[in-house]
PDB file of N, CA and C in Angstrom:
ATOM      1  N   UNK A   1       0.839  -1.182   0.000  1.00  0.00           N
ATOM      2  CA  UNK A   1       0.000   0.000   0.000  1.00  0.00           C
ATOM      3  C   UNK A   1       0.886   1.249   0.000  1.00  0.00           C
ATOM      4  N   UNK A   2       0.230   2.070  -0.794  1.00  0.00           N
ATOM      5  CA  UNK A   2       0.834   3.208  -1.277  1.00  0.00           C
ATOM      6  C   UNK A   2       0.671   4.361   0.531  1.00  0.00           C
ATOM      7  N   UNK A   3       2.224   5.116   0.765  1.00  0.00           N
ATOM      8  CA  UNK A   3       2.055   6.033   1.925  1.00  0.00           C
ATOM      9  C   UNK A   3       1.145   7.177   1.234  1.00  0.00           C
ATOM     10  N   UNK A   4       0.056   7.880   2.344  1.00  0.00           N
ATOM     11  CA  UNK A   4      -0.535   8.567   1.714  1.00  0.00           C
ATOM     12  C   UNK A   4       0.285   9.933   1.820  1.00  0.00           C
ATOM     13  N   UNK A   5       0.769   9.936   2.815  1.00  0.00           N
ATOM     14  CA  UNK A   5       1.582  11.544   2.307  1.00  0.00           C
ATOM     15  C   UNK A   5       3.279  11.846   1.406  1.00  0.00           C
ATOM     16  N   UNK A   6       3.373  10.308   0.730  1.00  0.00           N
ATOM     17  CA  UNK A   6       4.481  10.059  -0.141  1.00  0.00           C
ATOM     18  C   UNK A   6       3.467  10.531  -1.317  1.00  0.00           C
ATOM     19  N   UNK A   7       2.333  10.497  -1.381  1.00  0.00           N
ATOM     20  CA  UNK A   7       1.566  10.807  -2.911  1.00  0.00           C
ATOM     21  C   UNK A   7       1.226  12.181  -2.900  1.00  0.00           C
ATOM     22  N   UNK A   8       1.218  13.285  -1.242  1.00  0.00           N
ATOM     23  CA  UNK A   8       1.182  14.053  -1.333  1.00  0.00           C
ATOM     24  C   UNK A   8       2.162  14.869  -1.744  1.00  0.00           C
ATOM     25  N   UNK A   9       2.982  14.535  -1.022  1.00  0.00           N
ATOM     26  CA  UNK A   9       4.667  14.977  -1.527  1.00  0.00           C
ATOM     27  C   UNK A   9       4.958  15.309  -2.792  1.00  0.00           C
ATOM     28  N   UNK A  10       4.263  14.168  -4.030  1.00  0.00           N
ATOM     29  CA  UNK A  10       4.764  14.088  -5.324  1.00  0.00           C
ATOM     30  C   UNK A  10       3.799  14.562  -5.445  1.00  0.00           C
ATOM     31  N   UNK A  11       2.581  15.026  -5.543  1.00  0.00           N
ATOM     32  CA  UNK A  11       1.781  15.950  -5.872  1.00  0.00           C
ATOM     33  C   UNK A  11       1.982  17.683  -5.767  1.00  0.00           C
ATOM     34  N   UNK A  12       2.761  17.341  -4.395  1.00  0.00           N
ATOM     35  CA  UNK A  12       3.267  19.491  -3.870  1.00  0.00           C
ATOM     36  C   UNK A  12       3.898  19.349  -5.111  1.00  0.00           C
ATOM     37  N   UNK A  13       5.356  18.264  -4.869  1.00  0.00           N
ATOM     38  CA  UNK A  13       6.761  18.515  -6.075  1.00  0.00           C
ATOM     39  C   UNK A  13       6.155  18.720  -7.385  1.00  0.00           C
ATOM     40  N   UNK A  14       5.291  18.075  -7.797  1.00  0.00           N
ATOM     41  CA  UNK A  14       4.708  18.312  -9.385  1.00  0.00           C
ATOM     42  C   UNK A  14       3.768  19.716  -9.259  1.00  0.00           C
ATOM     43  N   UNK A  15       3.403  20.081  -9.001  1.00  0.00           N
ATOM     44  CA  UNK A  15       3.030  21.082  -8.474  1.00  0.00           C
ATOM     45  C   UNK A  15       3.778  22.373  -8.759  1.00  0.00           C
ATOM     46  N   UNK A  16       4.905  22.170  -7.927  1.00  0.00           N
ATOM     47  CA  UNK A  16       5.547  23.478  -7.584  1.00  0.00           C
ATOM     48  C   UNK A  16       7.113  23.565  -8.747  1.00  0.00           C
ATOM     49  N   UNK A  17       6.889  22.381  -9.576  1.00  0.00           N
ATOM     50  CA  UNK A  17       7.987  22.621 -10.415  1.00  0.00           C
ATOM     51  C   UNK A  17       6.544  22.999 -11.589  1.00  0.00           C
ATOM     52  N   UNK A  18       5.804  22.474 -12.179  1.00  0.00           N
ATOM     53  CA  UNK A  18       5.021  23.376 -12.947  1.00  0.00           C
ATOM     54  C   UNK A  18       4.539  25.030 -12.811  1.00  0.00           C
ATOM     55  N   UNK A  19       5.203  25.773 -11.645  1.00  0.00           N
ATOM     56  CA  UNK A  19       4.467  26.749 -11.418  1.00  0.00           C
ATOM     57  C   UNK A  19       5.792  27.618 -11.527  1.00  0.00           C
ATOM     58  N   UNK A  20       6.756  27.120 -12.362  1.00  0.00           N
ATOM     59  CA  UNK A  20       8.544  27.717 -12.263  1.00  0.00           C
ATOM     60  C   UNK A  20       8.585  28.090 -13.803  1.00  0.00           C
ATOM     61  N   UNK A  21       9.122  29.629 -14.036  1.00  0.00           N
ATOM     62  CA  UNK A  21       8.834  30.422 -15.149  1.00  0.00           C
ATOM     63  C   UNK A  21      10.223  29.897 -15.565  1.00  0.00           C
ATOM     64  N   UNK A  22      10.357  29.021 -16.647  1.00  0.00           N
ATOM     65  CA  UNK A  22      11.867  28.428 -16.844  1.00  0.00           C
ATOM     66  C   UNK A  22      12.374  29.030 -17.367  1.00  0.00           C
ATOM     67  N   UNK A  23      11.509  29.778 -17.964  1.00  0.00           N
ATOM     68  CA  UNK A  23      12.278  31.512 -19.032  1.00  0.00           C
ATOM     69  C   UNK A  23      13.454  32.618 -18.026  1.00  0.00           C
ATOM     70  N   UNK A  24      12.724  32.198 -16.714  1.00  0.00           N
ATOM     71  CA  UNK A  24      13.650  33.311 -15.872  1.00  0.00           C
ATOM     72  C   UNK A  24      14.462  31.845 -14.340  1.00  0.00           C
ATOM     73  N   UNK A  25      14.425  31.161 -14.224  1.00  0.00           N
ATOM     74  CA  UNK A  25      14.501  30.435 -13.512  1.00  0.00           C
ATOM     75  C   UNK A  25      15.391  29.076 -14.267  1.00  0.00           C
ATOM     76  N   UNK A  26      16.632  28.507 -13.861  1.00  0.00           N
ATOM     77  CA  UNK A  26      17.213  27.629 -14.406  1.00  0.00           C
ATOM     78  C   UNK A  26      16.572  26.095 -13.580  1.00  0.00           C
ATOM     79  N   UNK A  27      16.769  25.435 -14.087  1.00  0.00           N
ATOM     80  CA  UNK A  27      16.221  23.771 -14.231  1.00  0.00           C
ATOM     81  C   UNK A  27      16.855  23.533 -12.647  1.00  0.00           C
ATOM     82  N   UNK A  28      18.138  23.799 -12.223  1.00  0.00           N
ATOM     83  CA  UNK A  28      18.396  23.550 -11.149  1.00  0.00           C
ATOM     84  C   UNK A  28      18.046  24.401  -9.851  1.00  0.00           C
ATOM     85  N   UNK A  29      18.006  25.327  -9.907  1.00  0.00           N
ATOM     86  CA  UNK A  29      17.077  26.131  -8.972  1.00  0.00           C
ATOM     87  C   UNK A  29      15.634  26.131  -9.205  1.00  0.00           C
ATOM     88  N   UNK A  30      15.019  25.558  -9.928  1.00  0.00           N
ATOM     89  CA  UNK A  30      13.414  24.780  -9.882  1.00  0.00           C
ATOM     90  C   UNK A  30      13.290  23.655  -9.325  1.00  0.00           C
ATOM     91  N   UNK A  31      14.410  22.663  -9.288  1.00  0.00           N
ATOM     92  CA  UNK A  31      14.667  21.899  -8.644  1.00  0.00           C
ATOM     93  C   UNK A  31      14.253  22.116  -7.366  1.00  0.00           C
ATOM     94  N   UNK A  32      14.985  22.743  -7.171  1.00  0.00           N
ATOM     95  CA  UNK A  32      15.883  22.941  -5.139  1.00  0.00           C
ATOM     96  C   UNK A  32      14.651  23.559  -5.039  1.00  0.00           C
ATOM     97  N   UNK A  33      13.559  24.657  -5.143  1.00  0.00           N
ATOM     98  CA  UNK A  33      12.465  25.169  -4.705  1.00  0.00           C
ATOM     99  C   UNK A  33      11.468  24.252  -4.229  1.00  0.00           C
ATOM    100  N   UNK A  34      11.401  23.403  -5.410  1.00  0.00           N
ATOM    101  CA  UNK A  34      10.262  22.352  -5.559  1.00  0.00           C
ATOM    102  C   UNK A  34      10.819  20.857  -4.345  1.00  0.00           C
ATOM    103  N   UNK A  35      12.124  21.131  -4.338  1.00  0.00           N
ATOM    104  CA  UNK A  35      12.162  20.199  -3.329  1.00  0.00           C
ATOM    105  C   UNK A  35      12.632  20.419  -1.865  1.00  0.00           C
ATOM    106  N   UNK A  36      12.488  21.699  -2.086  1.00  0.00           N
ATOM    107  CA  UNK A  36      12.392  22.352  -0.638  1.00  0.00           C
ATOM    108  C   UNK A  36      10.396  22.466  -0.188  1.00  0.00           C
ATOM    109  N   UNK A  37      10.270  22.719  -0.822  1.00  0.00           N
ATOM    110  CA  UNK A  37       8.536  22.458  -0.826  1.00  0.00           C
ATOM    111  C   UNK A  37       8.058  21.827  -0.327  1.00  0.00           C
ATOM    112  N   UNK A  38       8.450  20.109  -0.911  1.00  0.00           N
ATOM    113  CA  UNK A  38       8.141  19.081  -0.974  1.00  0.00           C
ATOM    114  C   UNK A  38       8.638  18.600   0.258  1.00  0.00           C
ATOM    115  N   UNK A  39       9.553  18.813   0.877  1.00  0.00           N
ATOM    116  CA  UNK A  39      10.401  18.176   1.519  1.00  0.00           C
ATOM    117  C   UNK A  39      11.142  16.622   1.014  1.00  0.00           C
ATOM    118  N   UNK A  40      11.633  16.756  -0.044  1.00  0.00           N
ATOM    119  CA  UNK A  40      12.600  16.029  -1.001  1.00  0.00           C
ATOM    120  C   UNK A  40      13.817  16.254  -0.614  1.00  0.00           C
ATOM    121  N   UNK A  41      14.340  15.092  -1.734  1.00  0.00           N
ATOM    122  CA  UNK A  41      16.372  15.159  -1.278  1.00  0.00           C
ATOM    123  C   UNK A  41      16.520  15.264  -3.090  1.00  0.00           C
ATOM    124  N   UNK A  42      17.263  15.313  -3.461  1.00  0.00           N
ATOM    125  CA  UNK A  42      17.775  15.217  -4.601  1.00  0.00           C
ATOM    126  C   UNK A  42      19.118  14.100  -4.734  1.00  0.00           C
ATOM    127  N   UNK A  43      19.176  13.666  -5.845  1.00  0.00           N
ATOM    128  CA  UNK A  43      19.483  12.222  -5.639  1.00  0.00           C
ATOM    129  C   UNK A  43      20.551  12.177  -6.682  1.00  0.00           C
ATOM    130  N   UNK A  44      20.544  12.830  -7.614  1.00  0.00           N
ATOM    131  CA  UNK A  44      21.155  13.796  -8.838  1.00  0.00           C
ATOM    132  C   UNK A  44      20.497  14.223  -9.941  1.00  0.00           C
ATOM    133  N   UNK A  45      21.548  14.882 -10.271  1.00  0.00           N
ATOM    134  CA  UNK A  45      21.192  15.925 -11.751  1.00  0.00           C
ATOM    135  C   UNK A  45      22.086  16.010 -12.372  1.00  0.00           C
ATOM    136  N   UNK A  46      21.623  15.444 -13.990  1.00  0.00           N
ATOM    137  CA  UNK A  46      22.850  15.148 -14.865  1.00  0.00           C
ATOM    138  C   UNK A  46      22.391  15.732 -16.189  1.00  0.00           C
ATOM    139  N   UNK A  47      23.402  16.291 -17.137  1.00  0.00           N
ATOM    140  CA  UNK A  47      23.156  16.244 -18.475  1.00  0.00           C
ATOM    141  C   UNK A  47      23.003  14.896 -19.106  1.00  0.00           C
ATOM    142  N   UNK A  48      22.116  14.998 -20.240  1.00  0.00           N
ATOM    143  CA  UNK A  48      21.807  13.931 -20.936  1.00  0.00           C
ATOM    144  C   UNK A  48      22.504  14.252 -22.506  1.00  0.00           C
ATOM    145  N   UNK A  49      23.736  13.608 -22.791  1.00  0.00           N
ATOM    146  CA  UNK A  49      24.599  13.941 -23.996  1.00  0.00           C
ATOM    147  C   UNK A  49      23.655  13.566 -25.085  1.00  0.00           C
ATOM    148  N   UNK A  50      23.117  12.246 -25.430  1.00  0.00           N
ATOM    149  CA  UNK A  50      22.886  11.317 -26.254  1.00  0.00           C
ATOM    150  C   UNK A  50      21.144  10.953 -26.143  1.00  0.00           C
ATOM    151  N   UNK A  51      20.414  11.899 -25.062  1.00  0.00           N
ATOM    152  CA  UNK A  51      18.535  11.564 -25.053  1.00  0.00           C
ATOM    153  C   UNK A  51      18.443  12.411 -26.174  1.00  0.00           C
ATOM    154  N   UNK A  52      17.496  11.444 -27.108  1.00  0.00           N
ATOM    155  CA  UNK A  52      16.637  12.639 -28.076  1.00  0.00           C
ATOM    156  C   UNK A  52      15.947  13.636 -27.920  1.00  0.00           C
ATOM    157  N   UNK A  53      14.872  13.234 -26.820  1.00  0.00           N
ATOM    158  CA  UNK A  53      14.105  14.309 -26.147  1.00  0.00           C
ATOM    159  C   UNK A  53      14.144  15.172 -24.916  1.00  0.00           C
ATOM    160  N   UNK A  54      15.511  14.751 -24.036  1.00  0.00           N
ATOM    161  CA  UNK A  54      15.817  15.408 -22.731  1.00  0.00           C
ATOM    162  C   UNK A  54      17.232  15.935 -22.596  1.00  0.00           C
ATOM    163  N   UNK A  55      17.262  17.528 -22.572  1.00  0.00           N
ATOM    164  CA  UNK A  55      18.494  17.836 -21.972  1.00  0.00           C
ATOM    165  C   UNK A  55      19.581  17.591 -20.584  1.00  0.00           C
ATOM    166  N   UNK A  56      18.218  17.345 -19.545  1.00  0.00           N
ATOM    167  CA  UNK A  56      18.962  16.834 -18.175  1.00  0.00           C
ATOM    168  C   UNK A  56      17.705  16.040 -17.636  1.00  0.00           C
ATOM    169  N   UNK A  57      18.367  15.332 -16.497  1.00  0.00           N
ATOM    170  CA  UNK A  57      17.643  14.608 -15.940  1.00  0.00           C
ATOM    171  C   UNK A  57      17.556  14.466 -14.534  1.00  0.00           C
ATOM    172  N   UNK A  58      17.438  14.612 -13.184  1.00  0.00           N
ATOM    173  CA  UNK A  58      17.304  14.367 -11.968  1.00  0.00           C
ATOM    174  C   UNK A  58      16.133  13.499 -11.701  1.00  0.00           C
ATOM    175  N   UNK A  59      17.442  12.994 -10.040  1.00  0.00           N
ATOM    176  CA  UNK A  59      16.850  12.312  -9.780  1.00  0.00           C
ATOM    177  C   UNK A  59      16.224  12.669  -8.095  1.00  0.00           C
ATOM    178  N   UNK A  60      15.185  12.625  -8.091  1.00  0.00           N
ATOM    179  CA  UNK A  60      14.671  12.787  -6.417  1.00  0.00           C
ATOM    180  C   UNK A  60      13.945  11.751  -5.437  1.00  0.00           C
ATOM    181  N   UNK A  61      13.708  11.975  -3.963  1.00  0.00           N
ATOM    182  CA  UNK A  61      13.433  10.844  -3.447  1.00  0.00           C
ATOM    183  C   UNK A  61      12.307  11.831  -2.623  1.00  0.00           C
ATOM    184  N   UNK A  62      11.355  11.302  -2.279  1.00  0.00           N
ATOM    185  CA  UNK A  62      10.334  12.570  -1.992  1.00  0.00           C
ATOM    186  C   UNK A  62       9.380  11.521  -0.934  1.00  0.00           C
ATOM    187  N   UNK A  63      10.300  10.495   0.051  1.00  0.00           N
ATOM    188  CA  UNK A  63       9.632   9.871   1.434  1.00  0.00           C
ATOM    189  C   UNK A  63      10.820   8.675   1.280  1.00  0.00           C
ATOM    190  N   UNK A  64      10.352   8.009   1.416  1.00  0.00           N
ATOM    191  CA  UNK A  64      11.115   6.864   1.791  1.00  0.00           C
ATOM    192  C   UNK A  64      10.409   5.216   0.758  1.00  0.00           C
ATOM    193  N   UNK A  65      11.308   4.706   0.516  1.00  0.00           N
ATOM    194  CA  UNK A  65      10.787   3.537  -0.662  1.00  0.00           C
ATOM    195  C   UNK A  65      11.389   3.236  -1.851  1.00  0.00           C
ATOM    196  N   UNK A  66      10.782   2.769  -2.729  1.00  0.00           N
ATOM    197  CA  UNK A  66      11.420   2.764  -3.926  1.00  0.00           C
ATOM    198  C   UNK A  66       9.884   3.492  -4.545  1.00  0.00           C
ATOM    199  N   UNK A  67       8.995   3.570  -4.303  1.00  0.00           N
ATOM    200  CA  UNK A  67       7.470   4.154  -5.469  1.00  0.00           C
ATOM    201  C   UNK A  67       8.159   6.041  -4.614  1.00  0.00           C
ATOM    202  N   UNK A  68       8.808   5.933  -4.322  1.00  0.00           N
ATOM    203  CA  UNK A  68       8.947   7.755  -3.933  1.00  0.00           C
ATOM    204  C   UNK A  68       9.956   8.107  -4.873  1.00  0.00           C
ATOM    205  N   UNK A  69      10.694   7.315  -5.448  1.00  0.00           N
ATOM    206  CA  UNK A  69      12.159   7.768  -6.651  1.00  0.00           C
ATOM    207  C   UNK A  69      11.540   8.188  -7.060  1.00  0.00           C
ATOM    208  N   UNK A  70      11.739   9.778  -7.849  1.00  0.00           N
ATOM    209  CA  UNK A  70      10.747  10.127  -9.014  1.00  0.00           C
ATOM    210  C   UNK A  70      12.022  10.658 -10.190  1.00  0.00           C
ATOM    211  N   UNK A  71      11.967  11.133 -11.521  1.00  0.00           N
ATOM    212  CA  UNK A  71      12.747  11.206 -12.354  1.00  0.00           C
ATOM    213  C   UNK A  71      12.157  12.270 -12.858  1.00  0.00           C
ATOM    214  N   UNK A  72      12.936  13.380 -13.018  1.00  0.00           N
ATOM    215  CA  UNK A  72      12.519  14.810 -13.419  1.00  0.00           C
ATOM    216  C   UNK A  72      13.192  15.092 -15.140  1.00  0.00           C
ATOM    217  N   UNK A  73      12.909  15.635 -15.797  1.00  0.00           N
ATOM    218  CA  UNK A  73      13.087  15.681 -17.214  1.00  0.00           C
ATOM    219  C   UNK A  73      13.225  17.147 -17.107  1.00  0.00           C
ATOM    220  N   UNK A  74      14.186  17.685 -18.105  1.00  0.00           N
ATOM    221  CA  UNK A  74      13.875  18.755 -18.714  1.00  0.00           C
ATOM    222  C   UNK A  74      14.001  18.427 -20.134  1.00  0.00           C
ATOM    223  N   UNK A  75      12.811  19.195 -20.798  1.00  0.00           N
ATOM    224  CA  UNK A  75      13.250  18.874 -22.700  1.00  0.00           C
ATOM    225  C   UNK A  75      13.958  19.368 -23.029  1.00  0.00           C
ATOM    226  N   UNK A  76      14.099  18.950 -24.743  1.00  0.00           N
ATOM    227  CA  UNK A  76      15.619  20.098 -25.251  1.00  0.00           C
ATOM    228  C   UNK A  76      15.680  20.995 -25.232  1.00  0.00           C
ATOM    229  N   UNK A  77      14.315  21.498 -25.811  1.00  0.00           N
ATOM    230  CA  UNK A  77      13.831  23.182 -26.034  1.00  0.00           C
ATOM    231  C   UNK A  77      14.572  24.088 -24.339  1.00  0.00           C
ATOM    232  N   UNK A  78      14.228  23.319 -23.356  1.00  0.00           N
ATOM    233  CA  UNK A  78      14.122  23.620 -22.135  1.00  0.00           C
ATOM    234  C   UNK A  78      13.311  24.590 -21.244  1.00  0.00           C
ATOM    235  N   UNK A  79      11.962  24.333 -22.310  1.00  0.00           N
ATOM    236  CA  UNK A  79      11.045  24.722 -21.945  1.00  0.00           C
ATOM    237  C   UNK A  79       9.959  24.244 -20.894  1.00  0.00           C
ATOM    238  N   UNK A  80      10.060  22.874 -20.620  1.00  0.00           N
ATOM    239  CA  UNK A  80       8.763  21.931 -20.284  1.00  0.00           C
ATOM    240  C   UNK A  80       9.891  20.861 -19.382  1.00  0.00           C
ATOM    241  N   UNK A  81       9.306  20.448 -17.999  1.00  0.00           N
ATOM    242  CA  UNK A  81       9.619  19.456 -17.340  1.00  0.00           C
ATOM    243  C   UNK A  81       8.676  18.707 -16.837  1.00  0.00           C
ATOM    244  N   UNK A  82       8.903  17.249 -17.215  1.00  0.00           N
ATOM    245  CA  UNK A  82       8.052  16.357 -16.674  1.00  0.00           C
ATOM    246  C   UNK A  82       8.196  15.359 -15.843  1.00  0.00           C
ATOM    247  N   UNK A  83       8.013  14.914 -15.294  1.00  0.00           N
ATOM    248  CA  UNK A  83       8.118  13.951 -13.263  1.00  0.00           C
ATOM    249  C   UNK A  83       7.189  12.618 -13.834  1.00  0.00           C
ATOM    250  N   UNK A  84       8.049  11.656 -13.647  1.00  0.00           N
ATOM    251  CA  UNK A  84       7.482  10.071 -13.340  1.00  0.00           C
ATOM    252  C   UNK A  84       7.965   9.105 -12.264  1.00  0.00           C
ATOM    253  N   UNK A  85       7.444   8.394 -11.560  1.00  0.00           N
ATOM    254  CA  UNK A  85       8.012   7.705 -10.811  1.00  0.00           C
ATOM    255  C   UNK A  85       9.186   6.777 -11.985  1.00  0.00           C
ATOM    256  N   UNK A  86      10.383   6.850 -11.276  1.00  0.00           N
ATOM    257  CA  UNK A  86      11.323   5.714 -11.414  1.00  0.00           C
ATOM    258  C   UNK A  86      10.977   3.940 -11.347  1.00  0.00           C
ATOM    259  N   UNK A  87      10.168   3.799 -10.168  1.00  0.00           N
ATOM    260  CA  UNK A  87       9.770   2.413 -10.757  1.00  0.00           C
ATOM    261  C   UNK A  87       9.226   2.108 -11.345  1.00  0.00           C
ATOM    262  N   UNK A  88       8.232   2.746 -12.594  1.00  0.00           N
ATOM    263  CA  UNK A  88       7.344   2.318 -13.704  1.00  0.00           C
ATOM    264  C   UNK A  88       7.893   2.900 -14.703  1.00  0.00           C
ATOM    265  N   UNK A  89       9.276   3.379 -14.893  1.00  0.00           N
ATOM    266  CA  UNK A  89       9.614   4.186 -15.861  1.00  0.00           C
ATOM    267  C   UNK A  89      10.294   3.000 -16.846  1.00  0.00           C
ATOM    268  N   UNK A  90      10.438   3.142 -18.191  1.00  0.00           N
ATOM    269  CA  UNK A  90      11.052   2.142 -18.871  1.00  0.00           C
ATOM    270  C   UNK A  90      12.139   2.960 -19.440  1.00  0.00           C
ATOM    271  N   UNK A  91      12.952   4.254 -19.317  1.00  0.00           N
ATOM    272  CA  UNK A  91      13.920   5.056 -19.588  1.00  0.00           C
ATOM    273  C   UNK A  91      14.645   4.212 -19.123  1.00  0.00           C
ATOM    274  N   UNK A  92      16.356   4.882 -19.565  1.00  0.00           N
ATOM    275  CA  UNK A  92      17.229   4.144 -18.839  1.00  0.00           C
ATOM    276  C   UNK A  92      18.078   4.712 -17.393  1.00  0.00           C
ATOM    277  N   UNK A  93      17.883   5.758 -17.284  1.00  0.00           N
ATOM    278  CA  UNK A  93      17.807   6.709 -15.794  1.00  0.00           C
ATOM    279  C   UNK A  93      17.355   6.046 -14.768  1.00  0.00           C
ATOM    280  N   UNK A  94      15.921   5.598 -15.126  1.00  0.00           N
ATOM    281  CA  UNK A  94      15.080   5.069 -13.640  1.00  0.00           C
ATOM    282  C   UNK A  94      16.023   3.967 -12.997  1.00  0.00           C
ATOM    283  N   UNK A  95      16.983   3.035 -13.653  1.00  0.00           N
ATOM    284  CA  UNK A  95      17.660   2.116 -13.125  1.00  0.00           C
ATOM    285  C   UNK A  95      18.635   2.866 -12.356  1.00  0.00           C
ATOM    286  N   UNK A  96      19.235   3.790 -12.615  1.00  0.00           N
ATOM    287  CA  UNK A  96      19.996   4.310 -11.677  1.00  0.00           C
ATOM    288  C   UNK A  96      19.425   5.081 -10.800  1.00  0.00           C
ATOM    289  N   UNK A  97      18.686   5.935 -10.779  1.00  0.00           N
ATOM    290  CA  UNK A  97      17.766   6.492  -9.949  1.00  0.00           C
ATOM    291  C   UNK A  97      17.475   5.809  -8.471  1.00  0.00           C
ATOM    292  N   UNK A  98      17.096   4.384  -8.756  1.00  0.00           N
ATOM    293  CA  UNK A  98      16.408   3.844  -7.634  1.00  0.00           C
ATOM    294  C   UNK A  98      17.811   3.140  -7.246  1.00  0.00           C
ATOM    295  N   UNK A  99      18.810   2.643  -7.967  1.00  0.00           N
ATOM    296  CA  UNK A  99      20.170   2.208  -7.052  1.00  0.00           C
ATOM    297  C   UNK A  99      21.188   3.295  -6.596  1.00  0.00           C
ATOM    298  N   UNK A 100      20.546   4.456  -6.896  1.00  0.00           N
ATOM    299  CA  UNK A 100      21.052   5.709  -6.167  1.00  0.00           C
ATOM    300  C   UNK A 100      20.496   5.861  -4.450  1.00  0.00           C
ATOM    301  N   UNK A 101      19.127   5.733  -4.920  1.00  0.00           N
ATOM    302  CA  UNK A 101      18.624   5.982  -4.103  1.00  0.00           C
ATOM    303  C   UNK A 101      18.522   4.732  -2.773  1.00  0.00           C
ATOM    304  N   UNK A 102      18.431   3.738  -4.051  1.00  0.00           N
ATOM    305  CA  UNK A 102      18.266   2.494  -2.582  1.00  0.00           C
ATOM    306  C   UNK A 102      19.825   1.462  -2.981  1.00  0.00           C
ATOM    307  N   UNK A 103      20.962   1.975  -2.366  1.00  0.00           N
ATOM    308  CA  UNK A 103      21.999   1.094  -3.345  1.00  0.00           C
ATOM    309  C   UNK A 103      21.897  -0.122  -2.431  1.00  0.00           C
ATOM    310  N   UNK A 104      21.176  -0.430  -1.011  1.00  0.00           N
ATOM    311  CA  UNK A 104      21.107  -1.885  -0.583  1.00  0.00           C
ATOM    312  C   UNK A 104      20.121  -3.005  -1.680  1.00  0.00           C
ATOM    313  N   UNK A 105      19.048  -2.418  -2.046  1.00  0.00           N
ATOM    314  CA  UNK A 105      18.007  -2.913  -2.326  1.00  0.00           C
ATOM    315  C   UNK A 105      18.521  -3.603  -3.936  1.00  0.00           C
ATOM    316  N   UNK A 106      17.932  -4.771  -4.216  1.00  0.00           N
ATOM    317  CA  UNK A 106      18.542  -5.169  -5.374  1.00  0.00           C
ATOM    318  C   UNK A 106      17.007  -5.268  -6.376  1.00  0.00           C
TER     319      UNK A 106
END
């Protein structure tokens, strides 16, 4: 069973990174707002050399688990960021994401 205030969490974080004017605000300080918000950790944030559709990628942990990894996108344009959980993700990020986050857990 899903924690109910791990769904709140990712609801503030999605939330409060959609409400970030990326025109005046960089990808990494939308970050840190949204996961100061949230009360999140950040887990990393990397350029993506070789994604077709994503310039960077982070990774955050927003309670405790593996359904709390979430995977933050920015597009190329670097206009638009989008948030999925890491364990239903079929990218190749989410694998590191969650052995970032949980490096006991196999």
């Amino acid at each position: 069973m899903k924690d109910p205030s791990s769904q709140l969490e990712f609801v503030m974080f999605d939330l409060a990174l959609r409400s970030v004017d990326l025109m005046r605000r960089s990808f990494s300080a939308a970050l840190a707002e949204a996961l100061e918000e949230a009360r999140g950790t950040l887990l990393f944030d990397e350029k993506m050399y070789d994604d077709p559709d994503y310039q960077r990628c982070a990774a955050v942990r927003l309670g405790t688990g593996k359904e709390t990894v979430s995977l933050v996108f920015l597009s190329k344009d670097g206009r638009q960021i989008s948030v999925e959980n890491a364990l239903g993700s079929d990218h190749p990020m989410a694998r590191k994401a969650l052995e970032t986050a949980l490096p006991e857990a196999d």
